[in-house]
N, C-alpha and C. Protein backbone atom coordinates (compact mmCIF):
# COMPACT_ATOMS: atom_id res chain seq x y z
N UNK A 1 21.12 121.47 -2.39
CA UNK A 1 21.58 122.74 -1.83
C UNK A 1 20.93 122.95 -0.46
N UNK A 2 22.03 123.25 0.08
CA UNK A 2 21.02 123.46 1.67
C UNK A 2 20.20 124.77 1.61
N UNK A 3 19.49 124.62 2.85
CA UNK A 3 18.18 125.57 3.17
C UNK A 3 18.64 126.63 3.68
N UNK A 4 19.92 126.63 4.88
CA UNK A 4 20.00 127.34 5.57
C UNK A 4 21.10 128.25 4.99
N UNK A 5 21.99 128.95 5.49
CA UNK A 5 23.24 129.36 5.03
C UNK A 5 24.44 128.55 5.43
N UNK A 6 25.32 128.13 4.82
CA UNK A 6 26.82 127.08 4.99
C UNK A 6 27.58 127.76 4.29
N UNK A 7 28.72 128.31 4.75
CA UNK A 7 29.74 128.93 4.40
C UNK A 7 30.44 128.49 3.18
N UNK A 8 30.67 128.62 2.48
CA UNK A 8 31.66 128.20 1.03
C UNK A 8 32.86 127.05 1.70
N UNK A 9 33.52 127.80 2.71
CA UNK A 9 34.43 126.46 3.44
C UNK A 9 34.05 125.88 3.99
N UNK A 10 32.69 125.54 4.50
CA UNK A 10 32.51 124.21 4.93
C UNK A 10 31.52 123.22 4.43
N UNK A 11 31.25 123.50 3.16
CA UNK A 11 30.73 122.92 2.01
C UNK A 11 30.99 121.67 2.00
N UNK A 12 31.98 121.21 2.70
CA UNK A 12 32.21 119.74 2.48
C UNK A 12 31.91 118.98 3.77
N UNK A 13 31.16 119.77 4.78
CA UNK A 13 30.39 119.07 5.99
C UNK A 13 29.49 120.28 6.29
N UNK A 14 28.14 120.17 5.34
CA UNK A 14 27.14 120.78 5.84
C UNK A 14 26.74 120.95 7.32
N UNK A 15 26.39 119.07 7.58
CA UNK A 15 25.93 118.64 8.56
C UNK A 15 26.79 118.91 9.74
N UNK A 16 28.33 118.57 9.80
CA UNK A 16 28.89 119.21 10.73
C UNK A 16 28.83 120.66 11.43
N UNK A 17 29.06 121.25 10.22
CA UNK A 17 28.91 122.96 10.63
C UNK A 17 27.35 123.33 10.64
N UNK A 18 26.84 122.86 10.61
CA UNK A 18 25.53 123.13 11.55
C UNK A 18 25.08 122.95 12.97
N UNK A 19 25.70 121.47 12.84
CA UNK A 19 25.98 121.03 14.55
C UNK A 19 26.77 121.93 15.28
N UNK A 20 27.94 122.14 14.59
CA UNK A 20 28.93 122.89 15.73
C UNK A 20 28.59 124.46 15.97
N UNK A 21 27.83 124.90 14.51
CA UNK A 21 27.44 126.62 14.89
C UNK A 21 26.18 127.04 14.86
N UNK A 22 25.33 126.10 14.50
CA UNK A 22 24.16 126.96 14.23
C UNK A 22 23.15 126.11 15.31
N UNK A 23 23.17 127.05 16.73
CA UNK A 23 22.17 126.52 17.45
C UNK A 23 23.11 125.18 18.59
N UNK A 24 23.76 125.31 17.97
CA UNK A 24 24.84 123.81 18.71
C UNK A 24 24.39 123.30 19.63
N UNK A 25 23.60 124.12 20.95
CA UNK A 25 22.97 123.88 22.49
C UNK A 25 21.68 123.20 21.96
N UNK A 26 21.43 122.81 20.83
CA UNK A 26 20.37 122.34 20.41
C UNK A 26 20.67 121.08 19.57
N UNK A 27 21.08 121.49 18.21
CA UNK A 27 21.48 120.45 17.21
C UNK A 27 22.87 119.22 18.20
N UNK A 28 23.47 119.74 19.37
CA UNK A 28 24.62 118.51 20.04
C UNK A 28 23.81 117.56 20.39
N UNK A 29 22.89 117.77 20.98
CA UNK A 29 22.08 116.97 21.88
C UNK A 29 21.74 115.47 20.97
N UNK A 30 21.19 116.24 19.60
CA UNK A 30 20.60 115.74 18.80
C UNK A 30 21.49 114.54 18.44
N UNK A 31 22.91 114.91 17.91
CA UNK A 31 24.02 114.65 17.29
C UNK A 31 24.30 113.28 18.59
N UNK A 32 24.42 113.96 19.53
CA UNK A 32 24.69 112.39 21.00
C UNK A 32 23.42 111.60 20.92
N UNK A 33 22.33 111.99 20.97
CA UNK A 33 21.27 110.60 20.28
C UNK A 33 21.65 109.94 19.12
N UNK A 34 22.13 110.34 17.80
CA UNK A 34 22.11 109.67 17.37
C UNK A 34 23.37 108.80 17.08
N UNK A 35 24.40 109.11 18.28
CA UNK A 35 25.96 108.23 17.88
C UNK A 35 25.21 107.31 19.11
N UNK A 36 24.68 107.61 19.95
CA UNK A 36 24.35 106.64 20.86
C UNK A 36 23.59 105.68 20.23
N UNK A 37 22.49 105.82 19.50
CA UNK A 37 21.83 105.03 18.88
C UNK A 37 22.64 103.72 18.22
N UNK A 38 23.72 104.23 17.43
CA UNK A 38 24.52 103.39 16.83
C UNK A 38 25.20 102.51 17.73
N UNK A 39 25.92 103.09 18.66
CA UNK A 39 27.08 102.47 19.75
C UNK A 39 26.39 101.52 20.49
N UNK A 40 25.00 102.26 21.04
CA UNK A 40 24.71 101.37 21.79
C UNK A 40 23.30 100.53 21.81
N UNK A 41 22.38 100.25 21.18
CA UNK A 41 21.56 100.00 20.52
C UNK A 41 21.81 98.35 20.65
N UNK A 42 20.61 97.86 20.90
CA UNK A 42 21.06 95.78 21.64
C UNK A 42 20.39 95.35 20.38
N UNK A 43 19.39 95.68 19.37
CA UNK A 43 19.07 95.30 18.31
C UNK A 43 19.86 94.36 17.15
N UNK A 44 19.24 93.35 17.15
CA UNK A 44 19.99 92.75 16.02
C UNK A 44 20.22 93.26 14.30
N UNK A 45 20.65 93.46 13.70
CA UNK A 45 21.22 94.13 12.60
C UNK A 45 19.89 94.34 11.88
N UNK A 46 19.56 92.93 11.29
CA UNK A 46 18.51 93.33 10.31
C UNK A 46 17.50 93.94 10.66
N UNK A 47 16.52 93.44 12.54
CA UNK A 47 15.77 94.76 13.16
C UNK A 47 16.15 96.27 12.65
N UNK A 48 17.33 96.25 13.22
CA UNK A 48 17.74 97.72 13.12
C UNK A 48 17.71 98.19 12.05
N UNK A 49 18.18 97.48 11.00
CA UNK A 49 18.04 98.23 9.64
C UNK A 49 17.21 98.01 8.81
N UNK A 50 16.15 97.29 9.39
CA UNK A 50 14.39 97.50 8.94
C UNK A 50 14.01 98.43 9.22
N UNK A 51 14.35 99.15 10.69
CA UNK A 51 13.30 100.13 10.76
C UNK A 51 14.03 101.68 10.81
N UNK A 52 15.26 101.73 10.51
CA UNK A 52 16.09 102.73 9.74
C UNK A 52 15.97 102.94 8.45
N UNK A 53 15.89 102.00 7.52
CA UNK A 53 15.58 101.92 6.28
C UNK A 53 14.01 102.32 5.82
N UNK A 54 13.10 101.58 6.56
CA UNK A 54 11.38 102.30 6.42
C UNK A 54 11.63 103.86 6.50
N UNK A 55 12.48 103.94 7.93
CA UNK A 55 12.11 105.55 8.08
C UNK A 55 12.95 106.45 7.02
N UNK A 56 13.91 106.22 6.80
CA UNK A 56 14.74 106.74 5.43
C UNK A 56 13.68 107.43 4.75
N UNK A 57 13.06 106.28 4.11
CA UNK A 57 12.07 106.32 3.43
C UNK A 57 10.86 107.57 3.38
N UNK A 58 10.13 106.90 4.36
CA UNK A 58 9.27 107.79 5.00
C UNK A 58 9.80 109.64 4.87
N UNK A 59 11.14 109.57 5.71
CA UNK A 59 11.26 110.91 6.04
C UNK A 59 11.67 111.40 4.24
N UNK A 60 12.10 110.93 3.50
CA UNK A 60 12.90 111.61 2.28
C UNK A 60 14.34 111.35 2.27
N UNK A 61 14.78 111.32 2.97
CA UNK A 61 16.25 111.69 3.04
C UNK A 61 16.69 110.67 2.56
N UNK A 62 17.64 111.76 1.21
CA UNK A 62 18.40 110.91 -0.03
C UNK A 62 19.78 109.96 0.94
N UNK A 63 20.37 110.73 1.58
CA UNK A 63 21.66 110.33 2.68
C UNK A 63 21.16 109.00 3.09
N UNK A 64 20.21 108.91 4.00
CA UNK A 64 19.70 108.32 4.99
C UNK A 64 19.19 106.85 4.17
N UNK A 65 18.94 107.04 2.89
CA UNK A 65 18.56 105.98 2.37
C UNK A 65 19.49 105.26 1.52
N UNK A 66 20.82 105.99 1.48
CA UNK A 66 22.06 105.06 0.86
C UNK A 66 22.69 104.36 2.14
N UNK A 67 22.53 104.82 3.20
CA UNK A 67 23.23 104.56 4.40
C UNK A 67 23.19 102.83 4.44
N UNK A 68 23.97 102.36 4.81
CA UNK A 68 23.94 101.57 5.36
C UNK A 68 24.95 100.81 6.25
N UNK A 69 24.49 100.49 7.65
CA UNK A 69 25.24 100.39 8.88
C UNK A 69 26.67 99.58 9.12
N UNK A 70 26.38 98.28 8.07
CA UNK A 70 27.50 97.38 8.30
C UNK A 70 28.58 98.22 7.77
N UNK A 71 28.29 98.87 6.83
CA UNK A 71 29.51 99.51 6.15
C UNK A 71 30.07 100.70 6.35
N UNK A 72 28.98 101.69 7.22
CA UNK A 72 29.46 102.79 7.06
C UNK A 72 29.19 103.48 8.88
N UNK A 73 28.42 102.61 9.77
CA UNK A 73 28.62 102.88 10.92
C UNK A 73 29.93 103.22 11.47
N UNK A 74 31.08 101.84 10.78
CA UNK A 74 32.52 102.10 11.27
C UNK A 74 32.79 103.37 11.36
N UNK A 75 32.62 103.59 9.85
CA UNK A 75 33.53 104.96 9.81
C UNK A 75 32.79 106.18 10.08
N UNK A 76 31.60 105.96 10.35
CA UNK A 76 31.16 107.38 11.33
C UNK A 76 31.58 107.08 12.80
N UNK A 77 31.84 106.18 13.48
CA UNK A 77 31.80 106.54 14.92
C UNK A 77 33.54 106.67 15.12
N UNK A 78 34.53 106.55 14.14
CA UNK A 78 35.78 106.33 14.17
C UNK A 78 36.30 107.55 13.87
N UNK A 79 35.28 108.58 12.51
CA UNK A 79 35.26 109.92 12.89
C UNK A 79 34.61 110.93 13.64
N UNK A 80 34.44 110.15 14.81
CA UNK A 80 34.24 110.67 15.89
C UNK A 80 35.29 110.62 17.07
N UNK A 81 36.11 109.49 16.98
CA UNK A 81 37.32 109.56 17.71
C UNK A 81 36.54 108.07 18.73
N UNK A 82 35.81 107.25 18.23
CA UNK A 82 35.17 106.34 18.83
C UNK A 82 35.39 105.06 18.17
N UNK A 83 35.25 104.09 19.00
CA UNK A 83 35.77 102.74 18.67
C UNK A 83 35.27 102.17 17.76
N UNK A 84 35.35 102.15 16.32
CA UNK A 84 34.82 101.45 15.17
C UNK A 84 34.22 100.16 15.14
N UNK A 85 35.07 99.33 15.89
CA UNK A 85 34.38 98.19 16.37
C UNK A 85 33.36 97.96 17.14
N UNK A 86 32.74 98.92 17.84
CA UNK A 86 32.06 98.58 18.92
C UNK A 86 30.38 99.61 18.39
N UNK A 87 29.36 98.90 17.96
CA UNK A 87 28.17 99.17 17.70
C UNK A 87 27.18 98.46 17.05
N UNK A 88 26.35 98.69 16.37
CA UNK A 88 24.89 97.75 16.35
C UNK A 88 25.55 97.24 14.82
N UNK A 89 26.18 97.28 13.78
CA UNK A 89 26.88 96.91 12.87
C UNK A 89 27.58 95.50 13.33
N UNK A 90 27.89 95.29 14.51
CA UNK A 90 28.70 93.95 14.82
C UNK A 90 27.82 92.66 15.40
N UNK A 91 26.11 93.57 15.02
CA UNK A 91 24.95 92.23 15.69
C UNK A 91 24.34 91.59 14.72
N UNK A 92 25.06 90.66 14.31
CA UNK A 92 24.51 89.49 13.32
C UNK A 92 24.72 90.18 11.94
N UNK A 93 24.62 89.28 11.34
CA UNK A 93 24.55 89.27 9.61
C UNK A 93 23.71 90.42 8.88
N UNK A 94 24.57 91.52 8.28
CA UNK A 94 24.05 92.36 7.58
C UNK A 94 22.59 92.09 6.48
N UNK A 95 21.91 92.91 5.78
CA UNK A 95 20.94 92.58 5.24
C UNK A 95 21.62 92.88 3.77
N UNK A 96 21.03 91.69 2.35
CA UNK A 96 21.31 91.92 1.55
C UNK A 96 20.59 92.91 1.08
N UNK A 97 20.93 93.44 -0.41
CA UNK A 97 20.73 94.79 -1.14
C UNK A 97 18.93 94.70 -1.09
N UNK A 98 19.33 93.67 -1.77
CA UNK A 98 17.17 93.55 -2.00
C UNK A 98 16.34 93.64 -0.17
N UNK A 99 16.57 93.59 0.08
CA UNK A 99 16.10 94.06 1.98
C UNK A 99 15.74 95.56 1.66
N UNK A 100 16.53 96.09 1.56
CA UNK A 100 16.78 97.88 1.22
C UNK A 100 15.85 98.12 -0.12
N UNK A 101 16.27 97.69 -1.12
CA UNK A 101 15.51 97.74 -2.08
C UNK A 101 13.67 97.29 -2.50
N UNK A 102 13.34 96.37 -1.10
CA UNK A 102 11.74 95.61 -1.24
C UNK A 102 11.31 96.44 0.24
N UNK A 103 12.12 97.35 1.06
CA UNK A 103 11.66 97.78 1.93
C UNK A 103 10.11 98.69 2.01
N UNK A 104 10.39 99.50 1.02
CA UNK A 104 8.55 100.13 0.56
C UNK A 104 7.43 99.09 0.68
N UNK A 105 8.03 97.89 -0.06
CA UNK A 105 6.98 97.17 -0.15
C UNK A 105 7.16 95.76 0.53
N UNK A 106 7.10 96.26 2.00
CA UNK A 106 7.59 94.87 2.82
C UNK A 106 6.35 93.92 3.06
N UNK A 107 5.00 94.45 2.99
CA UNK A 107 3.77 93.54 3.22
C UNK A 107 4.05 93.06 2.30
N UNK A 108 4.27 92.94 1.07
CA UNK A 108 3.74 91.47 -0.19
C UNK A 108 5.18 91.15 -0.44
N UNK A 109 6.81 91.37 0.30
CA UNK A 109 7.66 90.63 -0.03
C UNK A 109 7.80 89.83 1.22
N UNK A 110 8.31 88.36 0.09
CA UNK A 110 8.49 87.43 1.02
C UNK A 110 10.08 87.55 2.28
N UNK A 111 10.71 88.30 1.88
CA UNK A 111 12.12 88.38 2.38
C UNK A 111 12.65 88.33 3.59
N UNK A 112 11.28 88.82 4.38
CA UNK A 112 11.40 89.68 5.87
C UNK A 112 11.05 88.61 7.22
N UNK A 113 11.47 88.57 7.71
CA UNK A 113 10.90 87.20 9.09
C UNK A 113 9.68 88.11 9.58
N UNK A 114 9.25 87.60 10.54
CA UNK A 114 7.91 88.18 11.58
C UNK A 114 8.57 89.43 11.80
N UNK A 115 9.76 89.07 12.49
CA UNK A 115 10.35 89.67 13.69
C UNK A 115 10.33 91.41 12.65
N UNK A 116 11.35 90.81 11.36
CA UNK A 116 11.48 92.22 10.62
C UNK A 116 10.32 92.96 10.34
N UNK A 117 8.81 92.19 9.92
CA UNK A 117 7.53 92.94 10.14
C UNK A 117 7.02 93.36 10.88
N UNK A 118 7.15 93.38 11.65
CA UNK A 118 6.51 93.90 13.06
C UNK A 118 7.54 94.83 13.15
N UNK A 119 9.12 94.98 13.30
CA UNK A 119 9.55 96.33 13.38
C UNK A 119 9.30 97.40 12.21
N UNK A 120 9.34 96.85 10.97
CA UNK A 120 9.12 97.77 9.84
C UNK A 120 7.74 98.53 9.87
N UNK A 121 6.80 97.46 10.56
CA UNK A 121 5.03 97.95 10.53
C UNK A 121 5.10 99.30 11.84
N UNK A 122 6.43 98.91 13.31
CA UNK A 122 6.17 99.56 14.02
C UNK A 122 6.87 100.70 13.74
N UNK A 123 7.94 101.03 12.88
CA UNK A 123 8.08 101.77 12.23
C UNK A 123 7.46 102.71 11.22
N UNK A 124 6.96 102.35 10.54
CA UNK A 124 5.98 103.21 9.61
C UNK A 124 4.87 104.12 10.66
N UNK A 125 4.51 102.76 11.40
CA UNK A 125 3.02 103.53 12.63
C UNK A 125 3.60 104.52 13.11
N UNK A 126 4.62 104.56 13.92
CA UNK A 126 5.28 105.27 14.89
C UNK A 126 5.46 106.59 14.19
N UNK A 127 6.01 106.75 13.22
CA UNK A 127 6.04 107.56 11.96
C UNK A 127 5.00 108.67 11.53
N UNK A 128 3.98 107.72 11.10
CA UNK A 128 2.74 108.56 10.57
C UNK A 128 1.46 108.47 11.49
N UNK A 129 1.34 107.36 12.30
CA UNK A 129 0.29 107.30 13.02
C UNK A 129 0.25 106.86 14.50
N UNK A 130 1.32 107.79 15.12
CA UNK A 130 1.64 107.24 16.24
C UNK A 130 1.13 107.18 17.33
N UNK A 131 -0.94 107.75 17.18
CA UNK A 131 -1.85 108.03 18.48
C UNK A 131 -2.36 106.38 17.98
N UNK A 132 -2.67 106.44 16.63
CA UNK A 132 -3.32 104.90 16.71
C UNK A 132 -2.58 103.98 17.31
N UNK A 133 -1.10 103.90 17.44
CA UNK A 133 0.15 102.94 17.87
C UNK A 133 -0.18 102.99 19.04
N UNK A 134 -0.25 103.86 19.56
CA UNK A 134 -0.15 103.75 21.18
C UNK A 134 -1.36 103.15 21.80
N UNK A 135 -2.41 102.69 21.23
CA UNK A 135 -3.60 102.14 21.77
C UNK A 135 -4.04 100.52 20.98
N UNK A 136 -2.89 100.62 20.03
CA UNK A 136 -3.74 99.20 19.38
C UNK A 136 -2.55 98.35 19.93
N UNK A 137 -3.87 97.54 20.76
CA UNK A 137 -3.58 96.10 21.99
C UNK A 137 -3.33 94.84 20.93
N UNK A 138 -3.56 95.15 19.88
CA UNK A 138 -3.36 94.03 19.03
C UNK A 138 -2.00 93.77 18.20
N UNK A 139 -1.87 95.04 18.11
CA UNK A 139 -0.45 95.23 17.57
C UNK A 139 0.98 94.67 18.77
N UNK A 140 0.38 95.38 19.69
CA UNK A 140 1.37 94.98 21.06
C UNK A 140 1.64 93.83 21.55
N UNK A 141 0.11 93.21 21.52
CA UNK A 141 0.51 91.74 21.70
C UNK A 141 1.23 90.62 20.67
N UNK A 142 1.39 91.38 19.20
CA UNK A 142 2.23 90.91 18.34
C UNK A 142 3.35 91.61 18.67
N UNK A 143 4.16 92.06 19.15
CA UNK A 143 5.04 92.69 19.19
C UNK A 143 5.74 92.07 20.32
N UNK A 144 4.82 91.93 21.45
CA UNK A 144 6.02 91.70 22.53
C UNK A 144 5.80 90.10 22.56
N UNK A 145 5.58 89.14 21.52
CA UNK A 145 5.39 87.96 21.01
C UNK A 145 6.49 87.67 20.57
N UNK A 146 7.38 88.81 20.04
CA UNK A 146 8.38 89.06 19.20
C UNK A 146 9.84 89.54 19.29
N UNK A 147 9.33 90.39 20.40
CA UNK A 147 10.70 90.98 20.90
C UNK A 147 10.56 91.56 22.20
N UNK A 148 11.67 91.38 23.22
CA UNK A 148 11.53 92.03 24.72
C UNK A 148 10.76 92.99 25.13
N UNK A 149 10.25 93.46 26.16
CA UNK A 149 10.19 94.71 26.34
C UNK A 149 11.71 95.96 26.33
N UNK A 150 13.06 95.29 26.70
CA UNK A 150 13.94 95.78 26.27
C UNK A 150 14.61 96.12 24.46
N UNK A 151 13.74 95.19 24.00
CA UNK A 151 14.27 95.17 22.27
C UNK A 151 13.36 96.17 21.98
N UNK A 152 11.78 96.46 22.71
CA UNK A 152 11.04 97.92 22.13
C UNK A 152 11.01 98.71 22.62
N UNK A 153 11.82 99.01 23.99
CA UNK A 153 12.12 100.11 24.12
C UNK A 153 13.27 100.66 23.20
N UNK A 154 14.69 100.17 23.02
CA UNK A 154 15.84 100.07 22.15
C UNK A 154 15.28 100.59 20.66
N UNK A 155 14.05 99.81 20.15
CA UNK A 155 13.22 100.47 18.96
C UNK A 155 12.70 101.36 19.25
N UNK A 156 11.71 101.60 20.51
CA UNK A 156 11.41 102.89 19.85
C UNK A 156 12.15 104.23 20.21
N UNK A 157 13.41 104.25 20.82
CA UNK A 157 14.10 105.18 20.87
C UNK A 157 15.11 105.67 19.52
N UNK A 158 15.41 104.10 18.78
CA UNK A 158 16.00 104.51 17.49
C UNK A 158 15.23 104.90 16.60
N UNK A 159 13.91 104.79 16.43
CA UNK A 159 12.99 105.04 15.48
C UNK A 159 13.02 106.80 15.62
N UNK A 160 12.86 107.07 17.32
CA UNK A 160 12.53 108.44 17.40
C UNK A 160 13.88 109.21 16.88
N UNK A 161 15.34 108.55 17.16
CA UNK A 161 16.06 109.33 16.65
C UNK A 161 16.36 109.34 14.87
N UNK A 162 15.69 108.14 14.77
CA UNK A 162 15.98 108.19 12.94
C UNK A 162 14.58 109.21 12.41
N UNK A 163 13.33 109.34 12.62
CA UNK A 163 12.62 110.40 12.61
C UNK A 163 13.31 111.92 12.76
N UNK A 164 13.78 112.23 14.33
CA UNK A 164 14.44 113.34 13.80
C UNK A 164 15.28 113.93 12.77
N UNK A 165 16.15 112.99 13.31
CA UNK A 165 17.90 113.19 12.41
C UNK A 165 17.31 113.04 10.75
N UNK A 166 16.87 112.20 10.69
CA UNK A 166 16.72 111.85 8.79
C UNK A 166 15.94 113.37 8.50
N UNK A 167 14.68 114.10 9.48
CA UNK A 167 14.10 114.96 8.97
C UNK A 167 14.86 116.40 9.22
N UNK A 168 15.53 116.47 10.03
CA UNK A 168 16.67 117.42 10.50
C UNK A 168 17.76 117.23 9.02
N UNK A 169 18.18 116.36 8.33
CA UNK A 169 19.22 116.52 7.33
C UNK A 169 18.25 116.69 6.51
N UNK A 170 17.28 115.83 6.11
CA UNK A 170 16.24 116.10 4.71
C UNK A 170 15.45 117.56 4.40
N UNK A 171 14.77 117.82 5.42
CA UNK A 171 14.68 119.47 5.49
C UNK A 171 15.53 120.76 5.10
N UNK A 172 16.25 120.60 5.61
CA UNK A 172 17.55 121.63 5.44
C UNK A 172 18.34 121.41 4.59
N UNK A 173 18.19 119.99 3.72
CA UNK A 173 18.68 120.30 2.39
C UNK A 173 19.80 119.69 2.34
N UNK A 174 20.28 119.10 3.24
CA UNK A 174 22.06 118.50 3.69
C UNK A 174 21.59 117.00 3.01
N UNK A 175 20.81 116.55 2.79
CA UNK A 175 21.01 114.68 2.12
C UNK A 175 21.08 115.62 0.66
N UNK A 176 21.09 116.31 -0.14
CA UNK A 176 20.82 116.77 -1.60
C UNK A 176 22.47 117.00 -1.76
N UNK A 177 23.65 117.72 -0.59
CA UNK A 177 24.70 117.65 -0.98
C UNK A 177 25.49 117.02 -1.98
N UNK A 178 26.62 117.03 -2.54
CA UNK A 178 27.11 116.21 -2.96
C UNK A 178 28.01 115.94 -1.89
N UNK A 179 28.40 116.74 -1.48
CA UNK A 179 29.73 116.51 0.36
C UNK A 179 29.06 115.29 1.00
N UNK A 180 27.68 115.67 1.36
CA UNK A 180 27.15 114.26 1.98
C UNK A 180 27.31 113.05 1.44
N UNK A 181 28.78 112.61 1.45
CA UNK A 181 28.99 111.00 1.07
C UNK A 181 28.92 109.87 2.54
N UNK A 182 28.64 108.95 1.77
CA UNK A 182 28.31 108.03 3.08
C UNK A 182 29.97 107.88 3.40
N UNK A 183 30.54 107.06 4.19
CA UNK A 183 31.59 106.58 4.60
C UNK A 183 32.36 107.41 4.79
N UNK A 184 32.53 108.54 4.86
CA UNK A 184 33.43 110.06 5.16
C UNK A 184 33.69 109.88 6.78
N UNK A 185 35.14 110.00 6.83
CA UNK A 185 34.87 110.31 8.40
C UNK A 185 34.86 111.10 8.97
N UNK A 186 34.78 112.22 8.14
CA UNK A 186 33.94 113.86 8.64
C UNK A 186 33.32 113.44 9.83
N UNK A 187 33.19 113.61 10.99
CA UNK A 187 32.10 113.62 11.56
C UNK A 187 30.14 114.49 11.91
N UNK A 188 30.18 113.71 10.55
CA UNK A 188 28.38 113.95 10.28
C UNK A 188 27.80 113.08 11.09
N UNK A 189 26.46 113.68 11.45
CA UNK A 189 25.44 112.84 11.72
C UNK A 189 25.30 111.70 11.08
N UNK A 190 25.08 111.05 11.87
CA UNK A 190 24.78 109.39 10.54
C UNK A 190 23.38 109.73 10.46
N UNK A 191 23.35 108.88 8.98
CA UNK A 191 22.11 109.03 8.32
C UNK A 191 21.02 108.27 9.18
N UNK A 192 20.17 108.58 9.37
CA UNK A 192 18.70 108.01 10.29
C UNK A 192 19.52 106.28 10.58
């Protein structure tokens, strides 16, 4: 049940009718980070949905943690009136179920390459401990060992928008919906 007030008719897009009325000069902004994130985002798939999936996590959000991009990016950016084909869903080979499912516990599973540890680790940091992140030289030099300085900037801008957005729907009560189905082309926020 949401937090805030949602009208009886628009029960079947919380998340929309929040965007469009409540605060809109605020919550749009939000809403264009995170279709941008999707559209345009240079990350290869499983990056991306390592460190979408940690933050799921992290933040709560029930939505955000069924989400998943290969399948359901299409049809959020298509109910948006945007090219289905064209976003971070079309960069390499989706992740199987167990990826999503061993994500909590990505230090002791074997599943994950470097590359996916180091985004999932910079994920979590960024998350909960993001003054220690910004100073540990050790971490960095594993990192950009690993990926561009363009692949962490690209991360840490999706991280910051899957932080908001996942805690912006989880807060207010919109991932608890039952309306909040993944693949709707309502145009909702996508899940973190």
């Amino acid at each position: 049940m949401p937090n805030v007030t949602i009208p009886e008719a628009h029960a079947d897009d919380p998340i929309g009718y929040a965007i469009e009325n409540i605060r809109p000069e605020l919550t749009g902004p939000l809403y264009d980070l995170s279709k941008a994130v999707y559209q345009k985002s240079k990350l290869p798939l499983r990056e991306f949905e390592a460190v979408r999936a940690r933050i799921a996590l992290i933040n709560g959000c029930q939505l955000c943690q069924r989400f998943r991009s290969i399948s359901d990016v299409p049809a959020y950016l298509a109910g948006l009136g945007e090219d289905p084909e064209v976003g971070v869903h079309t960069h390499g080979p989706a992740p199987e179920e167990e990826f999503y499912l061993n994500i909590a516990d990505w230090r002791d599973s074997p599943i994950y390459s470097e590359r996916e540890r180091i985004a999932i680790e910079f994920a979590e940091r960024f998350s909960e401990a993001p003054d220690a992140l910004g100073y540990d030289a050790r971490f960095w030099d594993r990192a950009k060992a690993q990926f561009s300085e363009d692949e962490l900037y690209d991360m840490t801008i999706a991280v910051a928008c899957f932080v908001a957005t996942g805690r912006f729907v989880h807060v207010l009560g919109f991932d608890g919906t039952v309306a909040c189905e993944i693949g709707d082309s309502a145009p909702q926020m996508a899940a973190e």
